[in-house]
N, C-alpha and C. Protein backbone atom coordinates (compact mmCIF):
# COMPACT_ATOMS: atom_id res chain seq x y z
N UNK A 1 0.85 -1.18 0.00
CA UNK A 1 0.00 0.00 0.00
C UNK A 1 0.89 1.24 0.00
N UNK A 2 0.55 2.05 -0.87
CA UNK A 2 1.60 3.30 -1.35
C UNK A 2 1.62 4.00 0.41
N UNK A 3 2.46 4.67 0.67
CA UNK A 3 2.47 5.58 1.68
C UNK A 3 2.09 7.19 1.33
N UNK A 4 1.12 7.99 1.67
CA UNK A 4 0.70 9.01 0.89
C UNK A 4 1.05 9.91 2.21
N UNK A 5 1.88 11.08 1.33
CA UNK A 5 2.30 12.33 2.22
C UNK A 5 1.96 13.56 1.78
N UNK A 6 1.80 14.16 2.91
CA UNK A 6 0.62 15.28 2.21
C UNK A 6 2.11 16.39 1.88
N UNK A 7 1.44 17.05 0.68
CA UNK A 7 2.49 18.05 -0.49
C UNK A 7 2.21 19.04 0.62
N UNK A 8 3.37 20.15 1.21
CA UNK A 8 3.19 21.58 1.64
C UNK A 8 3.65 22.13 0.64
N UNK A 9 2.81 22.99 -0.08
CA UNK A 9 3.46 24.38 -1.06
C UNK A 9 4.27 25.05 -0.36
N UNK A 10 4.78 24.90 0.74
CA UNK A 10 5.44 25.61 1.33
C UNK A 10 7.09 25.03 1.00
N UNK A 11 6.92 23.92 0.78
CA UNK A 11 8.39 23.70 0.06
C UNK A 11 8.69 24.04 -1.69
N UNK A 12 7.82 24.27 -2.08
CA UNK A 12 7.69 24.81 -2.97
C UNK A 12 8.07 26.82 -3.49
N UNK A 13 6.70 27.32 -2.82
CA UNK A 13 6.39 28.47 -2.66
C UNK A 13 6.29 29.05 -1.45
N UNK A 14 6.33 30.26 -1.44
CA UNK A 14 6.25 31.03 0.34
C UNK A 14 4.80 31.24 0.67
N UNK A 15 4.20 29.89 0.27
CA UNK A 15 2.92 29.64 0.75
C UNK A 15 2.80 28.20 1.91
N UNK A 16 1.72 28.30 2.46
CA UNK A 16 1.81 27.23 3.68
C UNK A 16 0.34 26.83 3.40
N UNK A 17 -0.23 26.09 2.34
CA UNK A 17 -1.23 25.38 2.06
C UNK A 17 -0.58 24.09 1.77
N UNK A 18 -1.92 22.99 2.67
CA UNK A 18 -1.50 21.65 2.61
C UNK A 18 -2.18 21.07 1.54
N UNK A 19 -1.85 20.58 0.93
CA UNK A 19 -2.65 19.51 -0.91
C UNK A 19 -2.63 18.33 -1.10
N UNK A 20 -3.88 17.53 -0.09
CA UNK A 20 -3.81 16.09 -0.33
C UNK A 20 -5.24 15.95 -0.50
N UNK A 21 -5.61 15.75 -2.12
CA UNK A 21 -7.02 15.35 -2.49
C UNK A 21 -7.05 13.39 -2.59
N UNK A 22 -8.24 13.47 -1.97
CA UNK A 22 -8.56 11.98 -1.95
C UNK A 22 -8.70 11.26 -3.66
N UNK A 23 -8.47 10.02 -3.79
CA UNK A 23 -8.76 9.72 -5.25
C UNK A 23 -10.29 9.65 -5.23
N UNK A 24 -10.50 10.39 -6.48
CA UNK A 24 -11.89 10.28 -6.60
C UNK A 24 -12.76 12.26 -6.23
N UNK A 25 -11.88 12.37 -5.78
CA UNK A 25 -12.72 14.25 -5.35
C UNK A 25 -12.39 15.26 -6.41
N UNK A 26 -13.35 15.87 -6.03
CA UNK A 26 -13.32 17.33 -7.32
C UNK A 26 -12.45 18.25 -6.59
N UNK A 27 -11.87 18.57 -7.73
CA UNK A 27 -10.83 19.43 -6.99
C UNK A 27 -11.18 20.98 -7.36
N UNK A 28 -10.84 21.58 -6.78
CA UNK A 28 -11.37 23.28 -7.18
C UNK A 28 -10.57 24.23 -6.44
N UNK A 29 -9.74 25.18 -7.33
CA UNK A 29 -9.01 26.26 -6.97
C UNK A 29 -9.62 27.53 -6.92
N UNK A 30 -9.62 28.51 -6.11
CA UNK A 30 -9.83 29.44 -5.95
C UNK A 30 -9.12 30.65 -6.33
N UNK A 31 -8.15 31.39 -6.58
CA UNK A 31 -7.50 32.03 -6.41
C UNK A 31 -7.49 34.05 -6.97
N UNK A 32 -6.94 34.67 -6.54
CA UNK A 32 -6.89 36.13 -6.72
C UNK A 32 -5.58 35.95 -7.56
N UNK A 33 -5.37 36.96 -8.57
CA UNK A 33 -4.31 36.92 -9.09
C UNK A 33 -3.11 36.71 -8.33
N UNK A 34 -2.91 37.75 -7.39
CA UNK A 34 -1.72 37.03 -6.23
C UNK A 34 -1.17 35.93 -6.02
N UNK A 35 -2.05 35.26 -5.72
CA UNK A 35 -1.78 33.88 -5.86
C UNK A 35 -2.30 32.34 -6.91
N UNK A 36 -1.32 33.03 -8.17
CA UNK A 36 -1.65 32.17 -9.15
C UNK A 36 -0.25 31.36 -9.38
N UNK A 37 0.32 31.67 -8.69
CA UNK A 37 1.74 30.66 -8.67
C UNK A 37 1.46 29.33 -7.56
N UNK A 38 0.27 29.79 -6.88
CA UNK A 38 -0.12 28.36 -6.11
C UNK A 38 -1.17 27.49 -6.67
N UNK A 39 -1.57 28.40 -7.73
CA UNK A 39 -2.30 27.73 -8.58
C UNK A 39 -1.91 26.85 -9.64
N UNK A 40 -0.85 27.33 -9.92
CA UNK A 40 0.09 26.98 -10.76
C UNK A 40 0.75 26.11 -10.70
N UNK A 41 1.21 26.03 -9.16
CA UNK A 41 2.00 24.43 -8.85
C UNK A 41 1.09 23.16 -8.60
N UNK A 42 -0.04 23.52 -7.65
CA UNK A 42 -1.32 22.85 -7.43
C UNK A 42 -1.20 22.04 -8.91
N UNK A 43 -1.95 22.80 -9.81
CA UNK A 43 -2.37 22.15 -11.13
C UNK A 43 -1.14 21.03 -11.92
N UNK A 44 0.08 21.27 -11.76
CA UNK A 44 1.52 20.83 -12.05
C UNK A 44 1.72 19.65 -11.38
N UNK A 45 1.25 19.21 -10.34
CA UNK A 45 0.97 18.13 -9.77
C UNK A 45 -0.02 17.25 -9.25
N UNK A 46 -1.13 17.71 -9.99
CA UNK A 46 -2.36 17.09 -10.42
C UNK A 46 -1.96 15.63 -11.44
N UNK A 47 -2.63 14.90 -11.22
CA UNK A 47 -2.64 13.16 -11.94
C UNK A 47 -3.38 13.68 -13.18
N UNK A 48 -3.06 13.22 -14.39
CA UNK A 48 -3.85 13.62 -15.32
C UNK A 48 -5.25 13.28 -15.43
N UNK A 49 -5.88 12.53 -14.19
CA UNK A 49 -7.38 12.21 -14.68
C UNK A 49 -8.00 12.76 -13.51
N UNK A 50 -7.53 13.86 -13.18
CA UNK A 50 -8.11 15.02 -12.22
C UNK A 50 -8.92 14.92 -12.81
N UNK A 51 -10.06 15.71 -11.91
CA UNK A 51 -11.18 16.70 -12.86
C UNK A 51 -11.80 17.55 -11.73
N UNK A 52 -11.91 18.79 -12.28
CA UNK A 52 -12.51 19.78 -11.27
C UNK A 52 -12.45 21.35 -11.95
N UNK A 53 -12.03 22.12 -11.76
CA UNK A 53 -12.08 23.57 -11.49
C UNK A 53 -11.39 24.29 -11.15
N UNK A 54 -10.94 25.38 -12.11
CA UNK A 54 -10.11 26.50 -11.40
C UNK A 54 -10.41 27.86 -12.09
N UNK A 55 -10.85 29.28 -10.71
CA UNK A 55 -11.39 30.28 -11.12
C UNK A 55 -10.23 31.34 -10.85
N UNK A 56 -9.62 31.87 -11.76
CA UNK A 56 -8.79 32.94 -11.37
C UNK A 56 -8.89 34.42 -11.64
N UNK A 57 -9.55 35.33 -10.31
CA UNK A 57 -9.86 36.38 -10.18
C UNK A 57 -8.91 37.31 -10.44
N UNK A 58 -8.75 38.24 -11.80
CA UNK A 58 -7.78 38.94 -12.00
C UNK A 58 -8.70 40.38 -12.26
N UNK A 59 -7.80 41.65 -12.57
CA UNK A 59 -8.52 42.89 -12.84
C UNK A 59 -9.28 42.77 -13.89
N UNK A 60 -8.10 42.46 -15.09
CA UNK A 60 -9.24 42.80 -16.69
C UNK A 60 -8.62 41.47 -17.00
N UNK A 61 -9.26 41.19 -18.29
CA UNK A 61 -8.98 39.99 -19.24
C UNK A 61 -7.74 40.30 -20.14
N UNK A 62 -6.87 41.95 -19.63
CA UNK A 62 -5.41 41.77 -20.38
C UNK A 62 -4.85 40.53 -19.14
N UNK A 63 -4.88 40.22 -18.81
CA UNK A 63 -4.38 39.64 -17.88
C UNK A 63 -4.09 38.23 -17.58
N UNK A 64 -5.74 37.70 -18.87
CA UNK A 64 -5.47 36.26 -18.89
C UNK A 64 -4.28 35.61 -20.06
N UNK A 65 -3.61 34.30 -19.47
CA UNK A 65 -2.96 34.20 -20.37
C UNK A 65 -2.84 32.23 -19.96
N UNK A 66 -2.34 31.71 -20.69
CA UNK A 66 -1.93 29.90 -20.44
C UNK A 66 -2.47 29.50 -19.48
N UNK A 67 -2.53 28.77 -18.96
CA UNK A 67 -2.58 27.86 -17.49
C UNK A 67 -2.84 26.62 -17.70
N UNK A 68 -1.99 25.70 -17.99
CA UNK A 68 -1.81 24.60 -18.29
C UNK A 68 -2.88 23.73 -17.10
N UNK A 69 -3.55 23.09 -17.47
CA UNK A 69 -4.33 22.06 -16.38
C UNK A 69 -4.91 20.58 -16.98
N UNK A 70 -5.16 19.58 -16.12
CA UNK A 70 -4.65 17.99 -16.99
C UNK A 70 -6.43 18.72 -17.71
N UNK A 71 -6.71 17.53 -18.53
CA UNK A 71 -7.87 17.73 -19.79
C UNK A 71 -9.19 18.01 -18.70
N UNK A 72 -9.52 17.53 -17.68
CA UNK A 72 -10.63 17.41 -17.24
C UNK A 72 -10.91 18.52 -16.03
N UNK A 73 -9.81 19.48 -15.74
CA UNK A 73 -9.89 20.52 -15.02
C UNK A 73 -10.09 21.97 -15.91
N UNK A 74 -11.01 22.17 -15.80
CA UNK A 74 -11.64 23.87 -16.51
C UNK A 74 -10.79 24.58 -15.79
N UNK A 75 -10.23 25.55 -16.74
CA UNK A 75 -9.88 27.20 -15.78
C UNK A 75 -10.98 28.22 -16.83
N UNK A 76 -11.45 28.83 -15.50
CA UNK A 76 -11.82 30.11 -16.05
C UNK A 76 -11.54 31.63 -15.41
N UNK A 77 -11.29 32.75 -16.22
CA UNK A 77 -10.39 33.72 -15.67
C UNK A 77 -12.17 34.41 -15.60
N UNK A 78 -12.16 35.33 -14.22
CA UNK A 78 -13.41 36.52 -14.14
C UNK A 78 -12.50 37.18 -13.85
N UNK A 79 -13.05 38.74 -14.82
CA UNK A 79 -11.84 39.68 -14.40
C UNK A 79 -13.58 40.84 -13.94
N UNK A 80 -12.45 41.39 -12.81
CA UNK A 80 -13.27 42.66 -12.10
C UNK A 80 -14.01 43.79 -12.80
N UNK A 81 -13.10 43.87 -13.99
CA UNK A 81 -13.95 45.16 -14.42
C UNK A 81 -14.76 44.92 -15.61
N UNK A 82 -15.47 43.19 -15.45
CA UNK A 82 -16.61 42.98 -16.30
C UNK A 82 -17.58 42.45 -15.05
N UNK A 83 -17.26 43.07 -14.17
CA UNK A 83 -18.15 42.39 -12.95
C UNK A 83 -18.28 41.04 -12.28
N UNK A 84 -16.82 40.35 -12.73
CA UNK A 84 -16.96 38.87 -12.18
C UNK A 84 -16.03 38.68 -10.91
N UNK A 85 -16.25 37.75 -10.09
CA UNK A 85 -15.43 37.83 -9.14
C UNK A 85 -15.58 36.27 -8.39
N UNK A 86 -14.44 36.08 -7.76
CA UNK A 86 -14.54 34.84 -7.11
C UNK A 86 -15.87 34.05 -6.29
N UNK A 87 -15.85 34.70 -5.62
CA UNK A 87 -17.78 34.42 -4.71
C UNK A 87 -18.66 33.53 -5.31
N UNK A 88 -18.80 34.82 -5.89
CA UNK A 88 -20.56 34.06 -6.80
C UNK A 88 -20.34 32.73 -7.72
N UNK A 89 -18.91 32.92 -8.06
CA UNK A 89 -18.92 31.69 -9.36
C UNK A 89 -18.45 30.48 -8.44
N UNK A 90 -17.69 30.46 -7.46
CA UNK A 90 -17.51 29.45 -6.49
C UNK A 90 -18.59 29.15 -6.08
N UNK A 91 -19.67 29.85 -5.43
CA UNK A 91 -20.85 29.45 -4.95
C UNK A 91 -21.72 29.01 -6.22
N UNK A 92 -21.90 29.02 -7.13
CA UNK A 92 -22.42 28.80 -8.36
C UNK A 92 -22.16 27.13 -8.49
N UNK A 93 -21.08 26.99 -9.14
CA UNK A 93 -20.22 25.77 -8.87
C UNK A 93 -20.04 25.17 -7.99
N UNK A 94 -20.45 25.33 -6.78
CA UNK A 94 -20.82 24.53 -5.94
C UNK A 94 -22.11 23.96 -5.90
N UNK A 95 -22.74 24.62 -6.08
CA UNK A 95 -24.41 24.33 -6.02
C UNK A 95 -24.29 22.97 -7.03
N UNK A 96 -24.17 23.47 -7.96
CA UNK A 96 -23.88 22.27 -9.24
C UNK A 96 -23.52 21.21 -8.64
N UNK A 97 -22.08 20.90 -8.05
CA UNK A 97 -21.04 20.07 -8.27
C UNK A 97 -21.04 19.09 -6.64
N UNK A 98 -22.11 20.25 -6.15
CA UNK A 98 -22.66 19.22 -4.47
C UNK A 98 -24.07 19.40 -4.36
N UNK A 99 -24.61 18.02 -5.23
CA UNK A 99 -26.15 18.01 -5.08
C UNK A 99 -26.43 17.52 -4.14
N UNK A 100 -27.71 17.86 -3.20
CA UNK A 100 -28.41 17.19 -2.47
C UNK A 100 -28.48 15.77 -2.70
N UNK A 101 -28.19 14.48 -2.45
CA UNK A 101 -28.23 12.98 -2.71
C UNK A 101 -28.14 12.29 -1.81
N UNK A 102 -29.28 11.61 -1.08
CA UNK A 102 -29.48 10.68 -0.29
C UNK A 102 -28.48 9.57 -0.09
N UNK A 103 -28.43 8.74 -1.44
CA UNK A 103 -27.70 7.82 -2.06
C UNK A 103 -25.86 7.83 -1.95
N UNK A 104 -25.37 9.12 -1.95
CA UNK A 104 -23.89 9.14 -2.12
C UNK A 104 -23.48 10.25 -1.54
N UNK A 105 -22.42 10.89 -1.08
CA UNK A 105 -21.72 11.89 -0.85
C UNK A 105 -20.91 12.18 -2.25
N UNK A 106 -21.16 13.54 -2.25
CA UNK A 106 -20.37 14.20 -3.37
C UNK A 106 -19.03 14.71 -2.33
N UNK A 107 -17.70 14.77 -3.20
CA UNK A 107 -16.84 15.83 -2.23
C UNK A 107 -16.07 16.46 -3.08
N UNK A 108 -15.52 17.57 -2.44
CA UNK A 108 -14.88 18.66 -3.22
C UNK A 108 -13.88 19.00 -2.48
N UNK A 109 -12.10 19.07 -3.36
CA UNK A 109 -11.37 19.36 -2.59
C UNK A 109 -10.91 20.77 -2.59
N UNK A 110 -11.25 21.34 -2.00
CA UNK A 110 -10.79 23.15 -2.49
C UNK A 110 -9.78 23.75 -1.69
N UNK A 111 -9.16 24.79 -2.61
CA UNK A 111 -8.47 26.06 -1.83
C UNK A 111 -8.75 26.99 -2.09
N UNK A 112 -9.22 28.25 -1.51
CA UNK A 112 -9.57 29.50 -1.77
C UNK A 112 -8.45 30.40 -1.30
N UNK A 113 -8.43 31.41 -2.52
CA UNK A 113 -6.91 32.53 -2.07
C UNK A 113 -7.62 32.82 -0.64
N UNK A 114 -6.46 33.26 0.57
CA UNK A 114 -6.87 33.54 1.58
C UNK A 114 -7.10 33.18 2.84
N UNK A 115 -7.52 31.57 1.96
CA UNK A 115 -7.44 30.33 3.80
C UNK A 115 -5.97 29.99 3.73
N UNK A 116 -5.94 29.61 4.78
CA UNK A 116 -4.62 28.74 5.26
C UNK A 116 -4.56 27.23 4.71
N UNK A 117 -5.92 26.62 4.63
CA UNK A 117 -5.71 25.11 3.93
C UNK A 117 -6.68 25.00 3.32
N UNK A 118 -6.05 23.94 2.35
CA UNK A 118 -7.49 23.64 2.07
C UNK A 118 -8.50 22.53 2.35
N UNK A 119 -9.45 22.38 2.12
CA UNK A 119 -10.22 21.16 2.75
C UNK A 119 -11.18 21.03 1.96
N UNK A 120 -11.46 19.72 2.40
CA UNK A 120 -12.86 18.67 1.87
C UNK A 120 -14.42 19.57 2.54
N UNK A 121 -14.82 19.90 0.95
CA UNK A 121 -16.73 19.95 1.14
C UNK A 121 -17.56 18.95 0.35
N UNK A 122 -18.11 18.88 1.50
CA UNK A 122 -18.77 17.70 1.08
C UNK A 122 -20.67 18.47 0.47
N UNK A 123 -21.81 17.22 -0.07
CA UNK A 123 -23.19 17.67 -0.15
C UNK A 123 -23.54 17.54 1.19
């Protein structure tokens, strides 16, 4: 049985978020432009049959540019001065992606610019 150790971006980046998604969870990034280099590594060590989400809150759309992510992880850039912003589209995408279901637990592994870790939401 593999031994699984949880990644600190902190050996990475001068960030201190911990990144251990379960096999099988949606994964979903949050981030403010600031921190798109944690987005950046996050996604870089993703398994290619990820699948999930990543929203990166920048000013304008000069701004968007690459962001490599495996096939089944969306990025989408909302920039501020068309009125989009992290919040609503996280909460949006959530609604979706954690239905009410008797039958199963949905889970979602997220980081939002701003927390300290990230963690499992579940429906």
């Amino acid at each position: 049985m593999p031994i699984l150790k949880t990644m600190l971006l902190s050996d990475l980046l001068p960030a201190s978020i911990a990144w251990l998604p379960a096999d099988g969870d949606l994964v979903l990034l949050a981030v403010q432009a600031e921190d798109l280099a944690i987005a950046e590594t996050v996604l870089a060590t993703l398994p290619a049959k990820a699948r999930g989400q990543v929203f990166v809150e920048v000013e304008s759309m000069d701004e968007v540019r690459d962001l490599p992510a495996p096939g089944r992880v969306c990025v989408s850039w909302l920039a501020r001065d068309r009125g989009r912003t992290l919040r609503p589209a996280v909460d949006a995408w959530l609604a979706e992606m954690l239905p009410v279901d008797l039958d199963r637990e949905h889970r979602v592994y997220a980081w939002i610019s701003g927390e300290a870790a990230a963690r499992v939401i579940t429906s």
